[in-house]
N, C-alpha and C. Protein backbone atom coordinates (compact mmCIF):
# COMPACT_ATOMS: atom_id res chain seq x y z
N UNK A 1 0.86 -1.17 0.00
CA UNK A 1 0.00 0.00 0.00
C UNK A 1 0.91 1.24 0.00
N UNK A 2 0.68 2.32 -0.77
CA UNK A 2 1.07 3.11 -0.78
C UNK A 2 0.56 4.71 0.43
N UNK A 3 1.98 5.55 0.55
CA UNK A 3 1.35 6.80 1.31
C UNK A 3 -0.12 7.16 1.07
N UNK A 4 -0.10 7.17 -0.28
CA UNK A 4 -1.04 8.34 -0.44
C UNK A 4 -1.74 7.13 -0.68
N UNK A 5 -2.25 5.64 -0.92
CA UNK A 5 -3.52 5.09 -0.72
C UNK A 5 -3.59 4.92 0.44
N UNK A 6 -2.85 4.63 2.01
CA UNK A 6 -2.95 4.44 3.22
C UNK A 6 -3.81 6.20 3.14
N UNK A 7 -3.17 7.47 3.14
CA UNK A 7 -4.02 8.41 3.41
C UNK A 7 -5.78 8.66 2.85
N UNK A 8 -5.47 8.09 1.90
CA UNK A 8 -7.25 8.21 0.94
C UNK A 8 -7.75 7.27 1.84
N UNK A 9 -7.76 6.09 2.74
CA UNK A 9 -8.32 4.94 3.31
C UNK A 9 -8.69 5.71 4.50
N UNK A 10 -8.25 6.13 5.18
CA UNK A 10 -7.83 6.96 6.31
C UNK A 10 -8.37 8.30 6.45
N UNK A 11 -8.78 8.75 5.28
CA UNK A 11 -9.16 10.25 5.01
C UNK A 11 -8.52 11.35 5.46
N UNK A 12 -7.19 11.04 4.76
CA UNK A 12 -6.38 12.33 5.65
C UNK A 12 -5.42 12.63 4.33
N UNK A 13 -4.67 13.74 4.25
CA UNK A 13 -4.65 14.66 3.18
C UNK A 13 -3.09 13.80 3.80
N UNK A 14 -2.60 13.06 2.63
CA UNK A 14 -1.26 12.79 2.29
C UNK A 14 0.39 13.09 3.36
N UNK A 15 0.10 14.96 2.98
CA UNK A 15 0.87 15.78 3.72
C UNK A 15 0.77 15.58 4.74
N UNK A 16 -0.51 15.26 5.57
CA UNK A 16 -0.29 15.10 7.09
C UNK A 16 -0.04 13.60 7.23
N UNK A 17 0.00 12.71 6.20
CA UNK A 17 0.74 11.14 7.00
C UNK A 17 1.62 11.79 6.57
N UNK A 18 2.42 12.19 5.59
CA UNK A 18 4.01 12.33 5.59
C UNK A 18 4.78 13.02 6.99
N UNK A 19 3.95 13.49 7.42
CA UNK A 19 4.46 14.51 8.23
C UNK A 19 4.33 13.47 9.60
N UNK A 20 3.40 13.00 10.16
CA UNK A 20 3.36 12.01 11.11
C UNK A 20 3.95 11.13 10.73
N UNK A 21 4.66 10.21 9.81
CA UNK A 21 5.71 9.29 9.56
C UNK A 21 6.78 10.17 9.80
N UNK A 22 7.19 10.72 9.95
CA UNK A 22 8.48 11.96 9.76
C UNK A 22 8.66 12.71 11.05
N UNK A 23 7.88 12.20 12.16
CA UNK A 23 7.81 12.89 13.31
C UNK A 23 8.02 14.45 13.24
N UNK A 24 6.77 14.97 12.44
CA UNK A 24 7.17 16.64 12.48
C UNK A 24 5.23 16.82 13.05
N UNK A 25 4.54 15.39 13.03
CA UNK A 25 3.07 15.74 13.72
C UNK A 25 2.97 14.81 14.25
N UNK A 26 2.08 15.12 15.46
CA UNK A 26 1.52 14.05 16.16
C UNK A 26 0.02 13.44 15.87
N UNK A 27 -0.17 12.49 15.64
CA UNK A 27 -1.38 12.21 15.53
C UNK A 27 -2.06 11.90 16.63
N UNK A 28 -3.87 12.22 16.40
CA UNK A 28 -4.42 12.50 17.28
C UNK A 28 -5.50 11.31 17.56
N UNK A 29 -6.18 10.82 18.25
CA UNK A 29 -6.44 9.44 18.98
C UNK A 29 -7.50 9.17 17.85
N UNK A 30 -8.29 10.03 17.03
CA UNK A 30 -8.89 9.58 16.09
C UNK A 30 -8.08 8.99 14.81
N UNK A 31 -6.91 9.39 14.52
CA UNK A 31 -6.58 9.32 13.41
C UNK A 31 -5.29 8.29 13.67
N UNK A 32 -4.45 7.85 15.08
CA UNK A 32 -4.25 6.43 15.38
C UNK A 32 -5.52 5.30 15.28
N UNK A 33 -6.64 5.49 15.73
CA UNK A 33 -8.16 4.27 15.29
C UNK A 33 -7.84 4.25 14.17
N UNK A 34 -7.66 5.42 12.85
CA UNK A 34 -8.27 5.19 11.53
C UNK A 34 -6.77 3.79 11.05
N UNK A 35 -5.99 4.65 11.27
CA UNK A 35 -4.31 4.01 11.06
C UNK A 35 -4.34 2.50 11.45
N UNK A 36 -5.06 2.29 12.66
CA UNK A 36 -5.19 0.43 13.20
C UNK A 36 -6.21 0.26 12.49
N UNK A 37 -7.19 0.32 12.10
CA UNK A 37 -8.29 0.29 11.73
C UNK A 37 -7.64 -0.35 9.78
N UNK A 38 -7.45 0.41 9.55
CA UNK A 38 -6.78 0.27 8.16
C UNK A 38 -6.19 -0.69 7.72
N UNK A 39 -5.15 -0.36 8.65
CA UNK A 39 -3.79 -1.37 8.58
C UNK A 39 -4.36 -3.07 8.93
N UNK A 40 -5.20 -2.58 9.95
CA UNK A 40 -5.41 -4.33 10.34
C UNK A 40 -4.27 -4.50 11.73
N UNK A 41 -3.97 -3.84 12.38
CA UNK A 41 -2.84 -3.84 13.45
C UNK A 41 -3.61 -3.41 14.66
N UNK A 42 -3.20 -3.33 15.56
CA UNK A 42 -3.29 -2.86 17.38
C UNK A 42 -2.43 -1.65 17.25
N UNK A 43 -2.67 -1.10 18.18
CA UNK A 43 -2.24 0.15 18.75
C UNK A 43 -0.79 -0.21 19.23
N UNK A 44 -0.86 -1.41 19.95
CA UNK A 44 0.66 -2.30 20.37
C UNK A 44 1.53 -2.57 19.11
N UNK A 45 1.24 -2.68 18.16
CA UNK A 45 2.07 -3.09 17.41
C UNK A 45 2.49 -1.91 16.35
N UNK A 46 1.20 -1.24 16.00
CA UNK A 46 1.84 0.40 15.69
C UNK A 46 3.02 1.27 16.58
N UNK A 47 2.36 0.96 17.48
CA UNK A 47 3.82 1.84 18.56
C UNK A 47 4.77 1.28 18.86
N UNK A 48 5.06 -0.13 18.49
CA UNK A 48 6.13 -1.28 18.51
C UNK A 48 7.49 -0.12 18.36
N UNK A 49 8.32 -0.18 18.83
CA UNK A 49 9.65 0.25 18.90
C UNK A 49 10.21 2.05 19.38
N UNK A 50 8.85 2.73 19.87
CA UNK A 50 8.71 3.96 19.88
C UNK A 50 8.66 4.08 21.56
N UNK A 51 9.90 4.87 21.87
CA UNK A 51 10.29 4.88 23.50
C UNK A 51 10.38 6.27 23.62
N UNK A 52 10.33 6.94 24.81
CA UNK A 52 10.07 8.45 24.90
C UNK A 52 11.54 8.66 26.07
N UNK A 53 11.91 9.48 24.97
CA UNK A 53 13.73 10.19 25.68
C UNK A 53 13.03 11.33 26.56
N UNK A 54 12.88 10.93 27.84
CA UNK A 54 13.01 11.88 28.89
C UNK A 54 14.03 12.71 29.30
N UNK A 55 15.57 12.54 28.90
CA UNK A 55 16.15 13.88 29.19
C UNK A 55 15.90 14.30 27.65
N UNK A 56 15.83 14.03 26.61
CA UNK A 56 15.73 14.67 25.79
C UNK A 56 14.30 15.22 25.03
N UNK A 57 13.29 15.13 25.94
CA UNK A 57 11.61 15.17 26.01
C UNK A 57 11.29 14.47 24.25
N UNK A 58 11.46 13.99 23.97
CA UNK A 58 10.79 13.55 22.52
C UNK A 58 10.41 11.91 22.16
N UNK A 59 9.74 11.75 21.57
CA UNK A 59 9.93 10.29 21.24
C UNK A 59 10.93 9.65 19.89
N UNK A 60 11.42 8.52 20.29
CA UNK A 60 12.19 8.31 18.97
C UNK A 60 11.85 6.45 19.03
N UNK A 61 12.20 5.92 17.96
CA UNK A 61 12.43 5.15 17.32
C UNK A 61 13.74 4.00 18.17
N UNK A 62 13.63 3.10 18.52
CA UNK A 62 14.61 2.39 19.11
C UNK A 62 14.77 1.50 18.02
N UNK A 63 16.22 1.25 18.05
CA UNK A 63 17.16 0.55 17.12
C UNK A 63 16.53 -0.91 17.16
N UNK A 64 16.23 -1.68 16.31
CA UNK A 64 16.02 -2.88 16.56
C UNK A 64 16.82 -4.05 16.74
């Protein structure tokens, strides 16, 4: 599946999944449902590898 067919499924304008894949937005509890919902995944397995750097306040991506 592509960006922009995951966004048309999802109803969200392209630019804003690019931008939430890209950690420059956060998505908001409706539009994580649409994302599991879509995908066919849990909320657990979407957030699979995503740990929050407390001295550095942000979330990132842990190395697998």
């Amino acid at each position: 599946m592509t960006q922009e067919d995951l966004a048309g499924h999802c109803r969200l304008h392209p630019t804003q999944l690019s931008k939430i894949e890209r950690g420059k937005s956060v998505p908001g509890g409706e539009t994580i449902l649409k994302l599991v919902a879509v995908l066919g995944t849990s909320t657990t397995t979407l957030y699979e590898g995503i740990v929050w750097d407390a001295e550095r306040g942000v979330f990132v991506v842990s190395p697998a």
